[in-house]
PDB file of N, CA and C in Angstrom:
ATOM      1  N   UNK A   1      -5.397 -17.782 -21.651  1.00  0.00           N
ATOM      2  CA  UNK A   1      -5.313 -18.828 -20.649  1.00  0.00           C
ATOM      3  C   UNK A   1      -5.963 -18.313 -19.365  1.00  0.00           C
ATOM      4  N   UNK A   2      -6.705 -19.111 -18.467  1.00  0.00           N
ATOM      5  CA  UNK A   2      -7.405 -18.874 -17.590  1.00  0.00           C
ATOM      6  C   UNK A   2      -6.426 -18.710 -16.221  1.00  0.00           C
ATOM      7  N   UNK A   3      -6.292 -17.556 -15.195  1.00  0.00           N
ATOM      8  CA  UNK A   3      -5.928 -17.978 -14.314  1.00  0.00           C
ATOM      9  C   UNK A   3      -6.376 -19.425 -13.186  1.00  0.00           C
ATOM     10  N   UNK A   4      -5.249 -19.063 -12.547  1.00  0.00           N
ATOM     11  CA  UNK A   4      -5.312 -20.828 -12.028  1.00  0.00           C
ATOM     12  C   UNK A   4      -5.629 -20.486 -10.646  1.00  0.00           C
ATOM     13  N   UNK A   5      -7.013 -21.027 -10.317  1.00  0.00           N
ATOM     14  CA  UNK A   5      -7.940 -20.888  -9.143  1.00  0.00           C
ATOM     15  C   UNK A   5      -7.509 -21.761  -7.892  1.00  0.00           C
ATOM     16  N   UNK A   6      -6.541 -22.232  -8.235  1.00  0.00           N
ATOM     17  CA  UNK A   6      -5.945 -23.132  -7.089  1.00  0.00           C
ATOM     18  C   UNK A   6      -5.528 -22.056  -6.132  1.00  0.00           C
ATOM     19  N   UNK A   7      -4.908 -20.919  -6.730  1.00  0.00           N
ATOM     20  CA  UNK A   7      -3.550 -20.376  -6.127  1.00  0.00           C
ATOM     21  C   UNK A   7      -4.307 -19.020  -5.249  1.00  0.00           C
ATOM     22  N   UNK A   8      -5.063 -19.165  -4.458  1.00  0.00           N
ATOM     23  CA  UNK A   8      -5.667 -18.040  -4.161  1.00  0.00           C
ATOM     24  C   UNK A   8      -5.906 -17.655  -2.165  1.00  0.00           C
ATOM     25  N   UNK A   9      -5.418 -17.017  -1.954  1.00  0.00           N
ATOM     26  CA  UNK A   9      -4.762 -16.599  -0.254  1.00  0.00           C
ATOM     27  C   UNK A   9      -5.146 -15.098  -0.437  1.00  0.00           C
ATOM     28  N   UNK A  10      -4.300 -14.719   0.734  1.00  0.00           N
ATOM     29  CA  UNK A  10      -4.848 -13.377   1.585  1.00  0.00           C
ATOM     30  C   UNK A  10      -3.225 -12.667   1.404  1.00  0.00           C
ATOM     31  N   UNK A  11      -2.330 -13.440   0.655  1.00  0.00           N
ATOM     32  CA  UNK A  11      -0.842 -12.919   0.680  1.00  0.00           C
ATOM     33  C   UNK A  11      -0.786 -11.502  -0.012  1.00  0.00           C
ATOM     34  N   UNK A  12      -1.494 -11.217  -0.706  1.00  0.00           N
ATOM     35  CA  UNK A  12      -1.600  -9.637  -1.516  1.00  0.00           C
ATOM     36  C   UNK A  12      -1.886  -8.468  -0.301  1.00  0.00           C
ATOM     37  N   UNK A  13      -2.695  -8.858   0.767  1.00  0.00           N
ATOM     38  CA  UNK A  13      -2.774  -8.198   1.632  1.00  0.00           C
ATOM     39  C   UNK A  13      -1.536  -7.471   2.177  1.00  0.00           C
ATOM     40  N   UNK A  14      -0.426  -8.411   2.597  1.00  0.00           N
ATOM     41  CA  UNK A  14       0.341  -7.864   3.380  1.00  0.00           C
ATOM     42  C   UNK A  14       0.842  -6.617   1.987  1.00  0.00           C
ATOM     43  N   UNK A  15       0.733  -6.292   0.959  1.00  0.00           N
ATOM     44  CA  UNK A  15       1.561  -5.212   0.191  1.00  0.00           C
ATOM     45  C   UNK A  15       0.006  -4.472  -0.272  1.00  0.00           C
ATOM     46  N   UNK A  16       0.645  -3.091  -0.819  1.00  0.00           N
ATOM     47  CA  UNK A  16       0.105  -2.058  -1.159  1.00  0.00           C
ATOM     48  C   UNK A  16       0.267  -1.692  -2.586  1.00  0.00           C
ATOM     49  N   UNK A  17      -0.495  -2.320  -3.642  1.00  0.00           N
ATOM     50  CA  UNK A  17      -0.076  -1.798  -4.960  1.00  0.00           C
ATOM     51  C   UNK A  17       0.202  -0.619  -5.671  1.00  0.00           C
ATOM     52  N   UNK A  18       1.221  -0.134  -5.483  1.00  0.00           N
ATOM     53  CA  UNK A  18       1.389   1.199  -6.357  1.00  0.00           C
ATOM     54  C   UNK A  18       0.808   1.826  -6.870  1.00  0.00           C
ATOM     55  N   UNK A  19       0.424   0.435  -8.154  1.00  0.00           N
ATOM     56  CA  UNK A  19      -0.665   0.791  -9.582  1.00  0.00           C
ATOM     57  C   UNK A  19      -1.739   0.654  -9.730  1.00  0.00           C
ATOM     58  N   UNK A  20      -2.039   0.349  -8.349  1.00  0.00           N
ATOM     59  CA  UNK A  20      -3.793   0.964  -8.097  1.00  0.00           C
ATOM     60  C   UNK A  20      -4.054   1.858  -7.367  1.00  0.00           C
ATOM     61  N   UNK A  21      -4.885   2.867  -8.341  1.00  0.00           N
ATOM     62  CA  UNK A  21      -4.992   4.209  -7.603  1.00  0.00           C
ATOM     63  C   UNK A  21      -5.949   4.373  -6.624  1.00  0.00           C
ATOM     64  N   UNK A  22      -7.085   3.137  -6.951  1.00  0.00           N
ATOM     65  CA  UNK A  22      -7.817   2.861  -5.065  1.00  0.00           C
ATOM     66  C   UNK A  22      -6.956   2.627  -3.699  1.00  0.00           C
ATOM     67  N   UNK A  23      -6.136   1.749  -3.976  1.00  0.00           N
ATOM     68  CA  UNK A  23      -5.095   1.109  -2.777  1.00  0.00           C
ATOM     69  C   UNK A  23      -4.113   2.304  -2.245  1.00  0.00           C
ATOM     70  N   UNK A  24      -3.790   2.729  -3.191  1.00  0.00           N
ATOM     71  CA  UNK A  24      -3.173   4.172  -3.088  1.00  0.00           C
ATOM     72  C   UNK A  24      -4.048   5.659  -2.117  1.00  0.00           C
ATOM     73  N   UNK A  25      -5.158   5.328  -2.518  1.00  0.00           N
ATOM     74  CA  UNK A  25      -5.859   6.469  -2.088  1.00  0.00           C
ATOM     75  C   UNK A  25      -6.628   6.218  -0.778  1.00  0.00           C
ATOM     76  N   UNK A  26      -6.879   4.518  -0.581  1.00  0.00           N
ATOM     77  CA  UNK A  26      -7.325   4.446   0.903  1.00  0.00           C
ATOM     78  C   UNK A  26      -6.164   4.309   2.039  1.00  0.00           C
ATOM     79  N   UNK A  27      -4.716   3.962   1.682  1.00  0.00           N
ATOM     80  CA  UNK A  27      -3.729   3.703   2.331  1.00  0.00           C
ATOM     81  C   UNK A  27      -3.392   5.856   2.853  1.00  0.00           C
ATOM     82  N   UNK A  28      -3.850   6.278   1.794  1.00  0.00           N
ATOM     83  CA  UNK A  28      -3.676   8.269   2.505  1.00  0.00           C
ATOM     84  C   UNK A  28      -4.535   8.535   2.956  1.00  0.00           C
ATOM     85  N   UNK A  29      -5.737   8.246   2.480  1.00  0.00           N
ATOM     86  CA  UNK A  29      -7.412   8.773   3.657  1.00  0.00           C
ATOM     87  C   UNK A  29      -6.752   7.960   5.148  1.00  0.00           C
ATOM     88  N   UNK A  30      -6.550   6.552   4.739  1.00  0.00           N
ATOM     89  CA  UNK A  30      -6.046   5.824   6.325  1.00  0.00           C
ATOM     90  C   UNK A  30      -5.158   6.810   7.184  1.00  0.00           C
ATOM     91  N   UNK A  31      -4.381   7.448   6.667  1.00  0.00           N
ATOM     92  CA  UNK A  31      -3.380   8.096   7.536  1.00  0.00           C
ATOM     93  C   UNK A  31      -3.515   9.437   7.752  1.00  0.00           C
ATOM     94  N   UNK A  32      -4.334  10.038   6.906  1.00  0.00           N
ATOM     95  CA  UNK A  32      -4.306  11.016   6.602  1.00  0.00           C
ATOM     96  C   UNK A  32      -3.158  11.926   5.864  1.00  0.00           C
ATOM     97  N   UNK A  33      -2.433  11.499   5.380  1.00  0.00           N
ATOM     98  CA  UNK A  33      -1.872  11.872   4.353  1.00  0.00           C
ATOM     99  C   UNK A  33      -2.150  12.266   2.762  1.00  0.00           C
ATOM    100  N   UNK A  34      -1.716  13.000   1.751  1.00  0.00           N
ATOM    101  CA  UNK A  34      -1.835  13.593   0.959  1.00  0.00           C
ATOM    102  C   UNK A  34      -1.594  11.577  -0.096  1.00  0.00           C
ATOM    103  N   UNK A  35      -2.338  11.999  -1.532  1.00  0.00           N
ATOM    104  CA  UNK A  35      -1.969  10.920  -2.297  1.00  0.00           C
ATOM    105  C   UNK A  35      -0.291  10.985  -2.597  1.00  0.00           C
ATOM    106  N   UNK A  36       0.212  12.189  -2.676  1.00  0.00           N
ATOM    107  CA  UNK A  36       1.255  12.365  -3.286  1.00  0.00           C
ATOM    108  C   UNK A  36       2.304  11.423  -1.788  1.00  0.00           C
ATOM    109  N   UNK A  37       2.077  12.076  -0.967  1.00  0.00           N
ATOM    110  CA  UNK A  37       3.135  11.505   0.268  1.00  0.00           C
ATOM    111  C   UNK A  37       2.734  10.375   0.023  1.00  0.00           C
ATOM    112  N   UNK A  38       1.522   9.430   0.118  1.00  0.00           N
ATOM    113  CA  UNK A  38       1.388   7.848  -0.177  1.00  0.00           C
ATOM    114  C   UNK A  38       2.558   6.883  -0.961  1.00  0.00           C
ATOM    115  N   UNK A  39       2.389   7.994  -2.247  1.00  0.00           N
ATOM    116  CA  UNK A  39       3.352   7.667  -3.503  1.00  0.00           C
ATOM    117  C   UNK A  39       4.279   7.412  -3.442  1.00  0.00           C
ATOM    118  N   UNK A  40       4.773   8.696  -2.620  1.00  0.00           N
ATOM    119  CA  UNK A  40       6.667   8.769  -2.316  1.00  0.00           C
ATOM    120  C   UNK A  40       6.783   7.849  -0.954  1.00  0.00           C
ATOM    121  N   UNK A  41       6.132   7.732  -0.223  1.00  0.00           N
ATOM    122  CA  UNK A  41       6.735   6.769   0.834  1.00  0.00           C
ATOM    123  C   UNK A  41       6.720   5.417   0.052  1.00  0.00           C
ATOM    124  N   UNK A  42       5.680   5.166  -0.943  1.00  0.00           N
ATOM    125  CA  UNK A  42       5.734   3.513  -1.396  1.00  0.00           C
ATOM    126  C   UNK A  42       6.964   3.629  -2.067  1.00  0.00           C
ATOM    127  N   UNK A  43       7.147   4.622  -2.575  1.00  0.00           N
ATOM    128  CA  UNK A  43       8.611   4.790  -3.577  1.00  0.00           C
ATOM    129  C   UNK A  43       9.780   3.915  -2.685  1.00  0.00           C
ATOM    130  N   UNK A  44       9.896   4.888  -1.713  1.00  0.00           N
ATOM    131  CA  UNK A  44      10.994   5.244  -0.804  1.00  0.00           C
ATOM    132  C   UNK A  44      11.498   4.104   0.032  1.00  0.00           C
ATOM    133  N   UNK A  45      10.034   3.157   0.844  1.00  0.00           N
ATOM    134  CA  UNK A  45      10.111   2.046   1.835  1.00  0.00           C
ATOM    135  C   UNK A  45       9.734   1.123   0.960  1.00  0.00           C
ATOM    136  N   UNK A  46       9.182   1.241  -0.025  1.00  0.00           N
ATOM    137  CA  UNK A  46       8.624  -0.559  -0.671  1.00  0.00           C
ATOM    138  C   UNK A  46       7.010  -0.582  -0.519  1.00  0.00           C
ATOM    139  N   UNK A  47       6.447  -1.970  -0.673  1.00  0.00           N
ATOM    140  CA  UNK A  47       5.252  -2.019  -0.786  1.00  0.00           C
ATOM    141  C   UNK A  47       4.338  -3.018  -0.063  1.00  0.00           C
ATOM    142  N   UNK A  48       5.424  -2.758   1.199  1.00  0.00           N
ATOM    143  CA  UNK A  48       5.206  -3.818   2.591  1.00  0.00           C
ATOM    144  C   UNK A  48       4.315  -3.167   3.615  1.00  0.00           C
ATOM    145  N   UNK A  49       3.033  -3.203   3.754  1.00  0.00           N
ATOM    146  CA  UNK A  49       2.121  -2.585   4.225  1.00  0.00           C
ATOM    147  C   UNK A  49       2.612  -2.358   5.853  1.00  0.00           C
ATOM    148  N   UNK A  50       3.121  -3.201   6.832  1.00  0.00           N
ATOM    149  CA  UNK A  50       3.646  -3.235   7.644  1.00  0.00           C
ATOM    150  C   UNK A  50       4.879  -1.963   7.630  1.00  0.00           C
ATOM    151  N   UNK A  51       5.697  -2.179   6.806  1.00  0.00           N
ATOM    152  CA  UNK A  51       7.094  -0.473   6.579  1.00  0.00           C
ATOM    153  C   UNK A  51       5.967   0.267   6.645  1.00  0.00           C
ATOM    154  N   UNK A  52       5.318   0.408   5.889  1.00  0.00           N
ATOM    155  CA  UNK A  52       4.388   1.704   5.100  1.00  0.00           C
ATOM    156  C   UNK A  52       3.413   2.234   6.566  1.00  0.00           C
ATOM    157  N   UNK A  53       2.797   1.715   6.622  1.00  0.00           N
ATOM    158  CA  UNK A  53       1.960   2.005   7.926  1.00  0.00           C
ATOM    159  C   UNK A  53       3.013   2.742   8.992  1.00  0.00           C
ATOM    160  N   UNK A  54       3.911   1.954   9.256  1.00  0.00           N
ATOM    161  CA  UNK A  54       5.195   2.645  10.417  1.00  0.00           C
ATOM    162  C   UNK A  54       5.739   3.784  10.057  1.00  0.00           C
ATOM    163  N   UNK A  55       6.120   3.886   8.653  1.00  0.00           N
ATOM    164  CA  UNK A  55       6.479   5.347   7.744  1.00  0.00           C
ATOM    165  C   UNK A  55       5.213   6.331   8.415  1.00  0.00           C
ATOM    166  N   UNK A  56       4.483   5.612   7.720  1.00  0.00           N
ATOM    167  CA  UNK A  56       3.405   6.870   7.907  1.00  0.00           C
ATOM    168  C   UNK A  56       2.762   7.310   8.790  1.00  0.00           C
ATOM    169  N   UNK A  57       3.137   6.905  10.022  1.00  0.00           N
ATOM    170  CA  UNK A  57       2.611   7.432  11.348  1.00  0.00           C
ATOM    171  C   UNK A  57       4.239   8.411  11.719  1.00  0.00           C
ATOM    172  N   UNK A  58       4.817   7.878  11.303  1.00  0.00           N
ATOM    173  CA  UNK A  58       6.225   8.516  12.008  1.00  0.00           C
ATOM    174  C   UNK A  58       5.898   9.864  10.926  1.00  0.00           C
ATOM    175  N   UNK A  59       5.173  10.222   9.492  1.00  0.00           N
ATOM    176  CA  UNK A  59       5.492  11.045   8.905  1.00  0.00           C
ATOM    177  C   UNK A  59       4.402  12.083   9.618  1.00  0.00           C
ATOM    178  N   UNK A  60       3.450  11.677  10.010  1.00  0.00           N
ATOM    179  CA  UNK A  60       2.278  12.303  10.664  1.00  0.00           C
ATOM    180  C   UNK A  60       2.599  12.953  12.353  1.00  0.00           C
ATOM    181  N   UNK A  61       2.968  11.958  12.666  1.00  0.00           N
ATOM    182  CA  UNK A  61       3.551  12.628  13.825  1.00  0.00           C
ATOM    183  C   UNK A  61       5.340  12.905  14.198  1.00  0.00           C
TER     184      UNK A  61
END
């Protein structure tokens, strides 16, 4: 079955997919953080780019 082309926004933005290891790996170059810390903070706060970003400045500095 074809996805349905109606349903298509910018809402994926606000989260950070886990299970992509691109999204994963520009969200740690962004901060400079290690992939592994990426991982465990998405673990830890969720996959709300907004938490995540705030995590990860507080983990950096």
């Amino acid at each position: 079955m074809a996805d349905n082309k109606s349903k298509r926004g910018g809402s994926d933005r606000s989260r950070v997919a886990a299970g992509e290891g691109y999204e994963v790996r520009y969200f740690a170059r962004k901060h400079g953080i290690s992939r592994e810390q990426a991982e465990q903070l998405i673990a830890k706060v969720g996959n709300d780019r907004e938490k995540l970003n705030a995590a990860a400045e507080k983990l950096k500095g």
